[in-house]
N, C-alpha and C. Protein backbone atom coordinates (compact mmCIF):
# COMPACT_ATOMS: atom_id res chain seq x y z
N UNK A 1 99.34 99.92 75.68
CA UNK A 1 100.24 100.74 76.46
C UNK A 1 101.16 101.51 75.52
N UNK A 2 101.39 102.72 76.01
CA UNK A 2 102.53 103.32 75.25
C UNK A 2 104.00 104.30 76.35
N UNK A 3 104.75 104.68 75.30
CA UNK A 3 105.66 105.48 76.19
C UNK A 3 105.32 107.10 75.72
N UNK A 4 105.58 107.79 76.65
CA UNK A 4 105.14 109.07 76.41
C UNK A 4 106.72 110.47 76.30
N UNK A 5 106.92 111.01 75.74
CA UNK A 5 107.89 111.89 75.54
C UNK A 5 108.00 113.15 76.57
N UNK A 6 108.12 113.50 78.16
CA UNK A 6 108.33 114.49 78.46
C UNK A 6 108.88 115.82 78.83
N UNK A 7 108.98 116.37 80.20
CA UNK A 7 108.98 117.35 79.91
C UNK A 7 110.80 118.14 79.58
N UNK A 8 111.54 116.69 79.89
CA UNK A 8 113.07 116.68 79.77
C UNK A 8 113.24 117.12 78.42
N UNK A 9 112.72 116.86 77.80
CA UNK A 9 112.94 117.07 76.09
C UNK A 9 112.92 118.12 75.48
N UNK A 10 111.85 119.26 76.47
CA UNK A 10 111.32 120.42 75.39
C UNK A 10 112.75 121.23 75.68
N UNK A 11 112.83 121.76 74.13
CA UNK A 11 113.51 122.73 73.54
C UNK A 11 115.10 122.12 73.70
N UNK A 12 115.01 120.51 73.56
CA UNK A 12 116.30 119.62 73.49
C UNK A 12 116.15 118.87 72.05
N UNK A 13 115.10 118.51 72.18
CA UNK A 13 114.61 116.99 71.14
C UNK A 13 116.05 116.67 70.78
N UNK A 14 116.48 115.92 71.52
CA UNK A 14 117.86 114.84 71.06
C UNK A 14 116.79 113.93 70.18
N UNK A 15 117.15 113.62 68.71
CA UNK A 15 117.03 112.46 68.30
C UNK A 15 117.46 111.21 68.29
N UNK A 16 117.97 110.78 69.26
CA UNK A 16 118.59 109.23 69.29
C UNK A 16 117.79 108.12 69.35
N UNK A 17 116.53 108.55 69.97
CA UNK A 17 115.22 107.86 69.96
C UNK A 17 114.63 107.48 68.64
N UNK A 18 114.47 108.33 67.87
CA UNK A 18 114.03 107.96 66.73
C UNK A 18 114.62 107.18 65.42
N UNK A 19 115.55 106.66 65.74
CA UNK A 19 116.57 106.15 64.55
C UNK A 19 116.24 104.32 65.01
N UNK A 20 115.94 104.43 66.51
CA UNK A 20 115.79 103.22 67.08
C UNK A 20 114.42 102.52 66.93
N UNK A 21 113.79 103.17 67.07
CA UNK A 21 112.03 103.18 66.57
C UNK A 21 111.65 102.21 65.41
N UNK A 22 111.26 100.67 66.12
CA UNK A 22 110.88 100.02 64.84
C UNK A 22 109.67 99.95 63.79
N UNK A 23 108.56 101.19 64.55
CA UNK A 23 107.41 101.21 63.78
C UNK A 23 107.17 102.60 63.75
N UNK A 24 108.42 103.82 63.39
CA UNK A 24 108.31 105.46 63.30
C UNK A 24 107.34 106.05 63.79
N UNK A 25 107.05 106.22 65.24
CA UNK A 25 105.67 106.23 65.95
C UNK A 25 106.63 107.57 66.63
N UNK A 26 107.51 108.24 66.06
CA UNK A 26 107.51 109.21 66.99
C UNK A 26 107.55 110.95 66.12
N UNK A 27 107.10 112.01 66.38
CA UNK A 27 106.48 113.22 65.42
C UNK A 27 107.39 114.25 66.21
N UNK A 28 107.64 114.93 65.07
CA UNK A 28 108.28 116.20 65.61
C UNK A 28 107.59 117.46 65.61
N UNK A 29 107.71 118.10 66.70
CA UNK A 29 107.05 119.27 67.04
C UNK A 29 108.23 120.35 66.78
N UNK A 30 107.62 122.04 67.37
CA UNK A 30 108.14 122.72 67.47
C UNK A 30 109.54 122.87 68.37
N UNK A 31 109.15 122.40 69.47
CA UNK A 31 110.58 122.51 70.62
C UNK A 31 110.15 121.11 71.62
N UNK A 32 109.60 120.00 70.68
CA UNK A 32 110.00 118.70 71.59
C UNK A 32 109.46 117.75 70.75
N UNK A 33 109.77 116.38 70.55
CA UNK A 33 109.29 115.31 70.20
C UNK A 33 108.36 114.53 70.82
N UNK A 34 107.28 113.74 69.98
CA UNK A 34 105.88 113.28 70.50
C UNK A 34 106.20 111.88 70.21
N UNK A 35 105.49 110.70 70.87
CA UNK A 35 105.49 109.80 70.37
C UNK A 35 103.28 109.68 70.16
N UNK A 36 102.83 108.74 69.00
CA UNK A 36 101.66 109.04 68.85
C UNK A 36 101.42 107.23 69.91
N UNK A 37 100.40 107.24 70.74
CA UNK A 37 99.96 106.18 71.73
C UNK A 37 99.69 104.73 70.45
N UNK A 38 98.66 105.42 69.74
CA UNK A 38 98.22 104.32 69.07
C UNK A 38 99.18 103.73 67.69
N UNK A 39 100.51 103.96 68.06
CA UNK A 39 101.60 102.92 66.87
C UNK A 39 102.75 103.24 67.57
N UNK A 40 102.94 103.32 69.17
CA UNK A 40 104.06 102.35 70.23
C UNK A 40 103.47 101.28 69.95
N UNK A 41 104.67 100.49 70.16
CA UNK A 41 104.29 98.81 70.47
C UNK A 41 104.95 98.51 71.80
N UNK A 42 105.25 99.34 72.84
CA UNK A 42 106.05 99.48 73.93
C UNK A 42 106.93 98.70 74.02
N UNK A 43 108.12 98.34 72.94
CA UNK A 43 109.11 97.72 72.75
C UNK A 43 110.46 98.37 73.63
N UNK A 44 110.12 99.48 74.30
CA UNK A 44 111.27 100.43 74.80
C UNK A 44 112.64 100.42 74.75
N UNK A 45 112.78 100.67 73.22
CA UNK A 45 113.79 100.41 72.91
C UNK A 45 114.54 101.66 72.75
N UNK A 46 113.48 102.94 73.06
CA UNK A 46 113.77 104.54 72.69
C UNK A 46 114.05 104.87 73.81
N UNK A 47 113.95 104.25 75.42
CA UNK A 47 113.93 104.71 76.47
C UNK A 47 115.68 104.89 76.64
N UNK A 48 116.31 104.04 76.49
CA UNK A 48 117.97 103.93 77.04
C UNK A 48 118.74 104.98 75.83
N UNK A 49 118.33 105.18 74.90
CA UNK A 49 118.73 105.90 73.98
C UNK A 49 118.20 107.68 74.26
N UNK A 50 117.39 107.55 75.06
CA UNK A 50 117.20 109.17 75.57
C UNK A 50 118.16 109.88 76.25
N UNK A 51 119.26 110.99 76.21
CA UNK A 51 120.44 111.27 76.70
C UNK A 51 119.87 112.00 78.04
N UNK A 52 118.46 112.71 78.06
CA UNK A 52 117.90 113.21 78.85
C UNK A 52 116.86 112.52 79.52
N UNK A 53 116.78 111.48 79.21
CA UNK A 53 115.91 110.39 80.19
C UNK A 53 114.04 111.47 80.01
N UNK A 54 113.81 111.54 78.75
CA UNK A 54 112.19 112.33 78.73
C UNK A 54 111.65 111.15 78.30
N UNK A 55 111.79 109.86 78.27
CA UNK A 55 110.63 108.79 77.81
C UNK A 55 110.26 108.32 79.08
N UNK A 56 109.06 107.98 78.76
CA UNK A 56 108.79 107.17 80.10
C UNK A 56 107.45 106.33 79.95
N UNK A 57 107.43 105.21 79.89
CA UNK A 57 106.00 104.13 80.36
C UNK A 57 104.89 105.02 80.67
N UNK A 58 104.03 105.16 80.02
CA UNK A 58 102.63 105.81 80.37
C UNK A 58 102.53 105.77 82.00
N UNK A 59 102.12 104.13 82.41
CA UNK A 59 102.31 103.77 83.95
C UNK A 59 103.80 103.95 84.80
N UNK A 60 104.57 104.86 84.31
CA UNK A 60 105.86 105.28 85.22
C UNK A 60 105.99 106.80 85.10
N UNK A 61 105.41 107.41 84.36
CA UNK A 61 105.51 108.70 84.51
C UNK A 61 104.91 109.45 85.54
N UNK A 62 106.51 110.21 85.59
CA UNK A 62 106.09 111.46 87.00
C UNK A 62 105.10 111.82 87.11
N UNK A 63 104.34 112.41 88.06
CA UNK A 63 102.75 112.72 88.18
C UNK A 63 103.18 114.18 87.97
N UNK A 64 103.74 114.82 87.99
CA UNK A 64 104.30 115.92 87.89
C UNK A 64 104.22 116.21 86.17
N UNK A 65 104.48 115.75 85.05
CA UNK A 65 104.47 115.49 83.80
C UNK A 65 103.30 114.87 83.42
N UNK A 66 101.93 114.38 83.95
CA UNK A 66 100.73 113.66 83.95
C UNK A 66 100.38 114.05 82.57
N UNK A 67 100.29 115.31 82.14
CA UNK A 67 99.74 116.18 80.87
C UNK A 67 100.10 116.03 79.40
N UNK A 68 101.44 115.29 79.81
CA UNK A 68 101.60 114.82 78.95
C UNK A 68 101.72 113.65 78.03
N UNK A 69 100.83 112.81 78.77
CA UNK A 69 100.18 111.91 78.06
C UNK A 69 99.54 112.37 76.91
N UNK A 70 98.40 113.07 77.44
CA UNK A 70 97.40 113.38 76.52
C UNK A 70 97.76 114.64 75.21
N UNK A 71 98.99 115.20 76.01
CA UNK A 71 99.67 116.22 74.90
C UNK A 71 100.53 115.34 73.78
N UNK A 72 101.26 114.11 73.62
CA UNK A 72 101.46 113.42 72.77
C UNK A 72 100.98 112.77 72.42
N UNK A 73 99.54 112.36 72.81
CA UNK A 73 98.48 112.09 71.85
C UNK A 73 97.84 112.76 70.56
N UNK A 74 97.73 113.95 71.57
CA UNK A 74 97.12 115.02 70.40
C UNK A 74 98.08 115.84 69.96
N UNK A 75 99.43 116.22 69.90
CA UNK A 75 100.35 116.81 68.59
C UNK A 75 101.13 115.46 68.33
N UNK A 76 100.97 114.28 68.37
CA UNK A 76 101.10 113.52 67.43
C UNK A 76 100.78 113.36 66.14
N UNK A 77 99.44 113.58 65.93
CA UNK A 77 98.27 113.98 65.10
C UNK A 77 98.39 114.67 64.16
N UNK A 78 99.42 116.17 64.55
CA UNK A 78 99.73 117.06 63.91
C UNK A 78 100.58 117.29 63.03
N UNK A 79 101.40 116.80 63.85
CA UNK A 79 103.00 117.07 63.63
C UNK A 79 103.73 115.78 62.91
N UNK A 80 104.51 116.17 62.37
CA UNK A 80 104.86 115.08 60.86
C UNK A 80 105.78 114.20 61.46
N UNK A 81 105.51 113.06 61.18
CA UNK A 81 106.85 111.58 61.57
C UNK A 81 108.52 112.07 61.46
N UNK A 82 108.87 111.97 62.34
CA UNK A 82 110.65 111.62 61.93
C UNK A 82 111.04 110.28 62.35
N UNK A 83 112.23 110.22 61.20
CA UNK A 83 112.50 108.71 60.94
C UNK A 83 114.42 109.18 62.03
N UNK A 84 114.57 110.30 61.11
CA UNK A 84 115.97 110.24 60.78
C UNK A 84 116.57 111.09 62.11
N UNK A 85 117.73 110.57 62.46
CA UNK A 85 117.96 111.44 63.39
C UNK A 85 119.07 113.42 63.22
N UNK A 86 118.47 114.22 64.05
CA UNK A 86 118.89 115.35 63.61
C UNK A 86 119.40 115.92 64.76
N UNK A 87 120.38 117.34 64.22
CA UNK A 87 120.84 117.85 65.42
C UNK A 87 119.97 118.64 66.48
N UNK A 88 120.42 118.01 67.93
CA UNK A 88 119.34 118.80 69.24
C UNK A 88 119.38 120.23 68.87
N UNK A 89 118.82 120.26 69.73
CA UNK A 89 118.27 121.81 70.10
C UNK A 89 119.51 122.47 71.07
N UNK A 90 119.75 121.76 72.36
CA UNK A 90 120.03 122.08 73.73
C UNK A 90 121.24 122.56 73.69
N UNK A 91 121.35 123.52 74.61
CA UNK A 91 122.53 124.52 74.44
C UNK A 91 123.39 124.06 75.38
N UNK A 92 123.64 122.84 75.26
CA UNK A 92 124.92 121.42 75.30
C UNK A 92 125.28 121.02 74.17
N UNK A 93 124.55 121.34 73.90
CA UNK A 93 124.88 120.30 71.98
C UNK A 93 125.90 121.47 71.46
């Protein structure tokens, strides 16, 4: 099982998630953060630390966001690990 990053995030990527992350399973993209399926250990420990609530349990995500399962599977892949946390995007920040 994993948690999946959606569609709350794009063009936010709050990093608070990733500092919490005990096995750096989560990749940064262009205008959102990925987590990769196969190195969650669904410890959800990134979920309460999301300021925008975009994580979510593979099996709890909106059906509305479905796509993105398989979209943080595959730009996981791509897109390079962050450990460290950095400033959002969102024009709140």
């Amino acid at each position: 099982m994993t948690h999946v990053v959606a569609e709350p995030c794009f063009n936010c990527k709050y990093t608070d998630c990733v500092v919490v992350c005990p096995v750096e399973c989560f990749y940064e993209g262009e205008a959102i953060l990925y987590i990769h399926p196969d190195e969650c250990i669904d410890c959800e420990a990134c979920v309460p630390e999301c300021p925008v609530e975009a994580i979510f349990h593979e099996d709890s995500l909106p059906e509305e966001w479905a796509g993105y399962t398989e979209l943080n599977a595959e730009m996981a892949s791509t897109c390079p690990v962050i450990t460290e946390k950095k400033d959002a995007m969102g024009p709140d920040v």
